[in-house]
C-alpha atoms as a PDB file:
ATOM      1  CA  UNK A   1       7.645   3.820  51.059  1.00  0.00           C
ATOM      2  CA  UNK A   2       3.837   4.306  51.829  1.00  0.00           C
ATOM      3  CA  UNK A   3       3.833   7.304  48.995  1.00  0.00           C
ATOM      4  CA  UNK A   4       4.655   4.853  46.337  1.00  0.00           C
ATOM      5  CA  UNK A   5       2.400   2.186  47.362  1.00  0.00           C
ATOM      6  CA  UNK A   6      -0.239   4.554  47.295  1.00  0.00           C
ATOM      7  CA  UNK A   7       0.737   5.681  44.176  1.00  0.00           C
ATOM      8  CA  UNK A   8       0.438   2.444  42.990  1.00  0.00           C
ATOM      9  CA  UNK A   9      -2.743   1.833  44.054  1.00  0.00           C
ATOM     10  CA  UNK A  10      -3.665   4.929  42.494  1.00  0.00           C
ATOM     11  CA  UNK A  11      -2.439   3.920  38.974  1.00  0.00           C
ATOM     12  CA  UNK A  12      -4.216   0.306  39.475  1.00  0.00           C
ATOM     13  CA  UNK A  13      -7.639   2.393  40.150  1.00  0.00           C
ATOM     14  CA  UNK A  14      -6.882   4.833  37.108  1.00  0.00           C
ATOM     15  CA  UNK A  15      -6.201   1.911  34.845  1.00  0.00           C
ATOM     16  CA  UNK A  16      -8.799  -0.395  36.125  1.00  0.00           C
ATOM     17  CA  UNK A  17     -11.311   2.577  35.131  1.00  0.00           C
ATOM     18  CA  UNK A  18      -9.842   3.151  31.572  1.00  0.00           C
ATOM     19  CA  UNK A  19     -10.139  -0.524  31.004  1.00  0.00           C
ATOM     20  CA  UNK A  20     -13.864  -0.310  31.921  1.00  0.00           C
ATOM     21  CA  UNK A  21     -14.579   2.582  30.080  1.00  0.00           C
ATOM     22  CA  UNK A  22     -12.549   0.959  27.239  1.00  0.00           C
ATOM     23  CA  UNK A  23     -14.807  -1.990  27.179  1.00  0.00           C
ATOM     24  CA  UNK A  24     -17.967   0.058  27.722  1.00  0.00           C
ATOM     25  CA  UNK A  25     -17.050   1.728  24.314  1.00  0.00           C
ATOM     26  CA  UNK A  26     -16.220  -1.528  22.427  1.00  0.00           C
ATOM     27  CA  UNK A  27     -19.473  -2.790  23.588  1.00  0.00           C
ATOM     28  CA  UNK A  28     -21.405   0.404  22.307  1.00  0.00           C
ATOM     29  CA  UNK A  29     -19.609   0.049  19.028  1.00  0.00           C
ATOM     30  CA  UNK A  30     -20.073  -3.691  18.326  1.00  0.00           C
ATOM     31  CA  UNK A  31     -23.766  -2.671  19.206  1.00  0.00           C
ATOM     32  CA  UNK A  32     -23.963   0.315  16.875  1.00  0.00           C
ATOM     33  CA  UNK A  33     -21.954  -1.557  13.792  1.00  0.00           C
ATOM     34  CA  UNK A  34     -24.972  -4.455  14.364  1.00  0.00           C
ATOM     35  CA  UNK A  35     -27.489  -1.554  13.878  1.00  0.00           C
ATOM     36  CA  UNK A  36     -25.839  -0.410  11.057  1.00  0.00           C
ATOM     37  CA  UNK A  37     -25.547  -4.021   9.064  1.00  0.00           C
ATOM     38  CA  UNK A  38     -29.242  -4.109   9.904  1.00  0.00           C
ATOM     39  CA  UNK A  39     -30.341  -0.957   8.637  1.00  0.00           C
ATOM     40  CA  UNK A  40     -27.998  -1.354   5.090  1.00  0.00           C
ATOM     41  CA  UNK A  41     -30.462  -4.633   4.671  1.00  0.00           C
ATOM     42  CA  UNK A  42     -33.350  -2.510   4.694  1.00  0.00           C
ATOM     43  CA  UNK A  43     -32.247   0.233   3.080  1.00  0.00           C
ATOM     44  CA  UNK A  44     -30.959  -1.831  -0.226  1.00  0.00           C
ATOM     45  CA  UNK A  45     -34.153  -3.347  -0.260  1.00  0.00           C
ATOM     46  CA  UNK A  46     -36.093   0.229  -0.215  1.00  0.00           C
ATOM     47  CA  UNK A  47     -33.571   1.383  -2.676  1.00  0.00           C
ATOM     48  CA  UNK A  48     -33.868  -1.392  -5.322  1.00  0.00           C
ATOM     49  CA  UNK A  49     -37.989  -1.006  -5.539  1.00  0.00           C
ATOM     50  CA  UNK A  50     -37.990   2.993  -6.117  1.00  0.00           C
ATOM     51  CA  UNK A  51     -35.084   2.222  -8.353  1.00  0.00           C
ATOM     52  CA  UNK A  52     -36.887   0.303 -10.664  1.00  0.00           C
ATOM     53  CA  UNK A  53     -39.401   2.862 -11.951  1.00  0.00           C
ATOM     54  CA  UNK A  54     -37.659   5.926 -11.673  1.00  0.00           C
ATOM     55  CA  UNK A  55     -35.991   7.312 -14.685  1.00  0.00           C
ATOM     56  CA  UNK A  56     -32.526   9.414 -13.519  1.00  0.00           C
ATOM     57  CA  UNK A  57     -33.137  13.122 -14.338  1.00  0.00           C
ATOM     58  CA  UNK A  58     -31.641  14.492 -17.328  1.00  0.00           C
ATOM     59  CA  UNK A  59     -28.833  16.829 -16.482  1.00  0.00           C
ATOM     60  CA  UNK A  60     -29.495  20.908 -17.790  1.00  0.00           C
ATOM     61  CA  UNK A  61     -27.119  22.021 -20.245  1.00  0.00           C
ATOM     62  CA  UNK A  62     -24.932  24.855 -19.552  1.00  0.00           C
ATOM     63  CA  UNK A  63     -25.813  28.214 -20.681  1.00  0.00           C
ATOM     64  CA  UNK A  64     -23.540  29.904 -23.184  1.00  0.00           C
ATOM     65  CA  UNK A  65     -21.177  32.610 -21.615  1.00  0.00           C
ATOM     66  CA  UNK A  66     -21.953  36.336 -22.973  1.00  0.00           C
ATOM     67  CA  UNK A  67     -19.767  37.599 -25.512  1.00  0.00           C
ATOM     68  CA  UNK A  68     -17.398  40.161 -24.415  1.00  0.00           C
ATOM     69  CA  UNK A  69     -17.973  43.541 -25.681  1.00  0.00           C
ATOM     70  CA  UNK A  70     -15.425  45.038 -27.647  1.00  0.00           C
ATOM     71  CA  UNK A  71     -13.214  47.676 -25.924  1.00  0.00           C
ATOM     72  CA  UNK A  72     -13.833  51.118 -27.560  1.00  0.00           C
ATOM     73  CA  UNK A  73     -10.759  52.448 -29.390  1.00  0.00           C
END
């Protein structure tokens, strides 16, 4: 009987830490996604100014391929 109770103990422990590492990482995250909303507020605000007067760059145009040379007969 005492190997199961300590087994049970043990699992209580093990779980117990998940479930405080678990809620260490929830924490983190609702910290990070905060970060995150605040930097996309910045960012959109940076983004529309340089926006404005910038001009988007023409694209090049291709080069034409080379002719294949004719195969001597």
């Amino acid at each position: 009987m005492s190997f199961f109770k300590k087994l049970k103990s043990k699992l209580f422990r093990s779980s117990s830490k998940i479930e405080e590492g678990l809620d260490a990482i929830v924490d983190n995250e609702e910290q990070v996604e905060d970060n995150i909303s605040l930097n996309d507020e910045d960012i959109t605000g940076q983004e529309t100014e340089i926006g404005m007067d910038s001009e988007p760059e023409p694209e090049p145009e291709p080069e034409p391929e080379p002719e294949p040379e004719p195969e001597p007969k």
